[in-house]
C-alpha atoms as a PDB file:
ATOM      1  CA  UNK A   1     101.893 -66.255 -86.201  1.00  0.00           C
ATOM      2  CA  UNK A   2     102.854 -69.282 -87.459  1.00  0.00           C
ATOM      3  CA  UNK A   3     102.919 -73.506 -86.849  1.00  0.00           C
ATOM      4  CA  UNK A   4     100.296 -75.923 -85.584  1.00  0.00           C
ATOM      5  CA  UNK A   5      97.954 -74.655 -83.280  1.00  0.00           C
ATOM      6  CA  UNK A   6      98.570 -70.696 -83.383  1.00  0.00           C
ATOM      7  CA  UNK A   7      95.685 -68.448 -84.579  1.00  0.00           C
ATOM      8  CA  UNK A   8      95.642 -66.316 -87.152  1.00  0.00           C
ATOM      9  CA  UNK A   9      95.801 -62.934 -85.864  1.00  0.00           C
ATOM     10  CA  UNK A  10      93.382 -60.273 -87.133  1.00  0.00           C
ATOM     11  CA  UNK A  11      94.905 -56.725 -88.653  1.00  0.00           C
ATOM     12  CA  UNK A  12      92.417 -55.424 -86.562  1.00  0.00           C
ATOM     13  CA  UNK A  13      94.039 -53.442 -83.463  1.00  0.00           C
ATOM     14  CA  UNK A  14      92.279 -53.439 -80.083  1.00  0.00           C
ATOM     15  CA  UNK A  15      93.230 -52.593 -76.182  1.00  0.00           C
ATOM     16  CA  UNK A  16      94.790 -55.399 -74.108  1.00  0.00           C
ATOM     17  CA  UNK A  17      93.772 -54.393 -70.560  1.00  0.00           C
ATOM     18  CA  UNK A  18      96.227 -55.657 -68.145  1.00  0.00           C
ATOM     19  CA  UNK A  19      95.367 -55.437 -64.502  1.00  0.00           C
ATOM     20  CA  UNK A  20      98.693 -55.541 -61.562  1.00  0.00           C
ATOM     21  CA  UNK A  21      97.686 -57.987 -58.755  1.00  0.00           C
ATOM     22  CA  UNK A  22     100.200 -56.972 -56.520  1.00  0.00           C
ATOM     23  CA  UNK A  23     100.262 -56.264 -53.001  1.00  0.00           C
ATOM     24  CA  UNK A  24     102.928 -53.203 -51.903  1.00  0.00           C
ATOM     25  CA  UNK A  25     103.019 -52.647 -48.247  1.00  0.00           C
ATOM     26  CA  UNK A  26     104.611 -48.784 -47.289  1.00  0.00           C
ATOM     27  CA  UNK A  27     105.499 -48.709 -43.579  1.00  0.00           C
ATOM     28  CA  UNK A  28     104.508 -45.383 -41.844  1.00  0.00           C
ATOM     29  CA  UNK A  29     103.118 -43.763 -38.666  1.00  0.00           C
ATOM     30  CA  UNK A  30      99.288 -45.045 -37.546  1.00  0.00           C
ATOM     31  CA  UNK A  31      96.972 -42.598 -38.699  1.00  0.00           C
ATOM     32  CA  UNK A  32      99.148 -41.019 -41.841  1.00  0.00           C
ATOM     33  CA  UNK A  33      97.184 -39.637 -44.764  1.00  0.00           C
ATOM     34  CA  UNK A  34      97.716 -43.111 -47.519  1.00  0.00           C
ATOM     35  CA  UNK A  35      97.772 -40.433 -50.351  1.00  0.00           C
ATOM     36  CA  UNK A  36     101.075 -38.668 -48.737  1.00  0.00           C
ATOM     37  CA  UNK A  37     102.527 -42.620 -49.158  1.00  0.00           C
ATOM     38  CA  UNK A  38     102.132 -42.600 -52.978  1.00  0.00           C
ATOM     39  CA  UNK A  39     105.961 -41.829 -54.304  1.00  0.00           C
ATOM     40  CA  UNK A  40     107.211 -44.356 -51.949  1.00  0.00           C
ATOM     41  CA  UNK A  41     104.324 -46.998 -53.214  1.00  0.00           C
ATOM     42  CA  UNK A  42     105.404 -45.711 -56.868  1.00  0.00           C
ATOM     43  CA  UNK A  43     108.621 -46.584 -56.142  1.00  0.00           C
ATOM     44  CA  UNK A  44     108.161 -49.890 -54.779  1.00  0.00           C
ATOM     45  CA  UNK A  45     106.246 -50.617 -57.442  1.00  0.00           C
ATOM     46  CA  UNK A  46     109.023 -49.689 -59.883  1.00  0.00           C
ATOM     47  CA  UNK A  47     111.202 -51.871 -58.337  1.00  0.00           C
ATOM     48  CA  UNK A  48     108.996 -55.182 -58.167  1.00  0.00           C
ATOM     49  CA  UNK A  49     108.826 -54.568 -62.011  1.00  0.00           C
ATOM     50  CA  UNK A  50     112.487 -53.984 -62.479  1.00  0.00           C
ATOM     51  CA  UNK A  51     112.759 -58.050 -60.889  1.00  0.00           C
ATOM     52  CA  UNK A  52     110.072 -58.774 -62.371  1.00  0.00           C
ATOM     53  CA  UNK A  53     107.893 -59.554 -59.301  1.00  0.00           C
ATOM     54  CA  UNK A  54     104.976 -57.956 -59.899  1.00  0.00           C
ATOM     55  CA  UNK A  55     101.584 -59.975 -60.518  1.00  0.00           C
ATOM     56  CA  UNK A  56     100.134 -58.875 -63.744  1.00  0.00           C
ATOM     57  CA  UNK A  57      97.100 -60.616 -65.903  1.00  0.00           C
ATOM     58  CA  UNK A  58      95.537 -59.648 -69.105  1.00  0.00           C
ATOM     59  CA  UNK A  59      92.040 -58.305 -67.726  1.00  0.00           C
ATOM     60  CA  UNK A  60      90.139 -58.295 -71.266  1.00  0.00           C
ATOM     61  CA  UNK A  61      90.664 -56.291 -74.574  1.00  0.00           C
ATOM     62  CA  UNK A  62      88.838 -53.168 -75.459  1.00  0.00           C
ATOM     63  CA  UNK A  63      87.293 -52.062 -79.619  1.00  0.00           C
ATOM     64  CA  UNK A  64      87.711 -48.969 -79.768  1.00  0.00           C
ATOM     65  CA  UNK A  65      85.366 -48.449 -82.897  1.00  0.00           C
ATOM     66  CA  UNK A  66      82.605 -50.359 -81.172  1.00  0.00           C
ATOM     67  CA  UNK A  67      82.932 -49.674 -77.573  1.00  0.00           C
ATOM     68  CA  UNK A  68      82.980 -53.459 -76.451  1.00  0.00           C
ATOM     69  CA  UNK A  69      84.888 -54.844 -73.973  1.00  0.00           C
ATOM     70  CA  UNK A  70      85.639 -58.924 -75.016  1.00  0.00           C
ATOM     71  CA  UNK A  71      87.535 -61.598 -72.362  1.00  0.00           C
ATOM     72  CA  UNK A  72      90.230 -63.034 -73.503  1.00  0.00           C
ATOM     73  CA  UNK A  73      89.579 -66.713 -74.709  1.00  0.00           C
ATOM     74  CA  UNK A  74      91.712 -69.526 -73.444  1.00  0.00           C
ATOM     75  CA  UNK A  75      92.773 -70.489 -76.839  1.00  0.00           C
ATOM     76  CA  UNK A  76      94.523 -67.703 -77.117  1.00  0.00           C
ATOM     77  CA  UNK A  77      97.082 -68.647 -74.504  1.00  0.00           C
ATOM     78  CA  UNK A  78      98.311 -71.603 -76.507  1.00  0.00           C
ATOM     79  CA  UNK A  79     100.393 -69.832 -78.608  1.00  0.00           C
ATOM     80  CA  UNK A  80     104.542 -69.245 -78.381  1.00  0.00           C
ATOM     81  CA  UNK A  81     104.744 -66.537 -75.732  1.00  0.00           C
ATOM     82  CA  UNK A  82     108.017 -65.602 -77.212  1.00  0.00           C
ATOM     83  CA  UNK A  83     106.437 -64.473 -81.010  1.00  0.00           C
ATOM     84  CA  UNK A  84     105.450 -60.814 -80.823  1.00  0.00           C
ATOM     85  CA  UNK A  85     103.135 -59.830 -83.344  1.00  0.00           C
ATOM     86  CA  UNK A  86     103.897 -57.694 -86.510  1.00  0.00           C
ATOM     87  CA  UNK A  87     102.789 -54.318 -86.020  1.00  0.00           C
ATOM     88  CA  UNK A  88     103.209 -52.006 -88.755  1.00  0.00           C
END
């Protein structure tokens, strides 16, 4: 990344853990078995993403190679949302 106030990003590749804070609500019959009502939360679900309406938040990241889970620091958030990093 580049320009003021970015951070240098490390080569070193770790596990963003993103967590979905949305609520889907499946109408059905009082007393129905909530596992028979996962295709039609799957698909809700599908849909929210499509229109992008589904509450999602980076949780923490994850090492691999050491096991250790880190939050992610606020600074980290100051950067251009738009600049993807360079992956090779």
């Amino acid at each position: 990344m580049s320009g003021k106030g970015t951070l240098k990003m490390s080569d070193k590749i770790v596990s963003y853990d993103f967590v979905i804070d949305s609520c889907v609500a499946v109408k059905a019959p009082y007393g129905t078995n909530p596992e028979s009502l996962m295709g039609q939360v799957f698909v809700k679900i599908i849909q929210q993403a499509r229109h992008h309406e589904l509450e999602i938040r980076c949780e923490n990241t994850f090492d691999g190679e050491t096991g250790i889970y880190e939050n992610i620091p606020e600074k980290w958030y100051e950067g251009d949302e738009n600049e993807l990093p360079n992956i090779q």
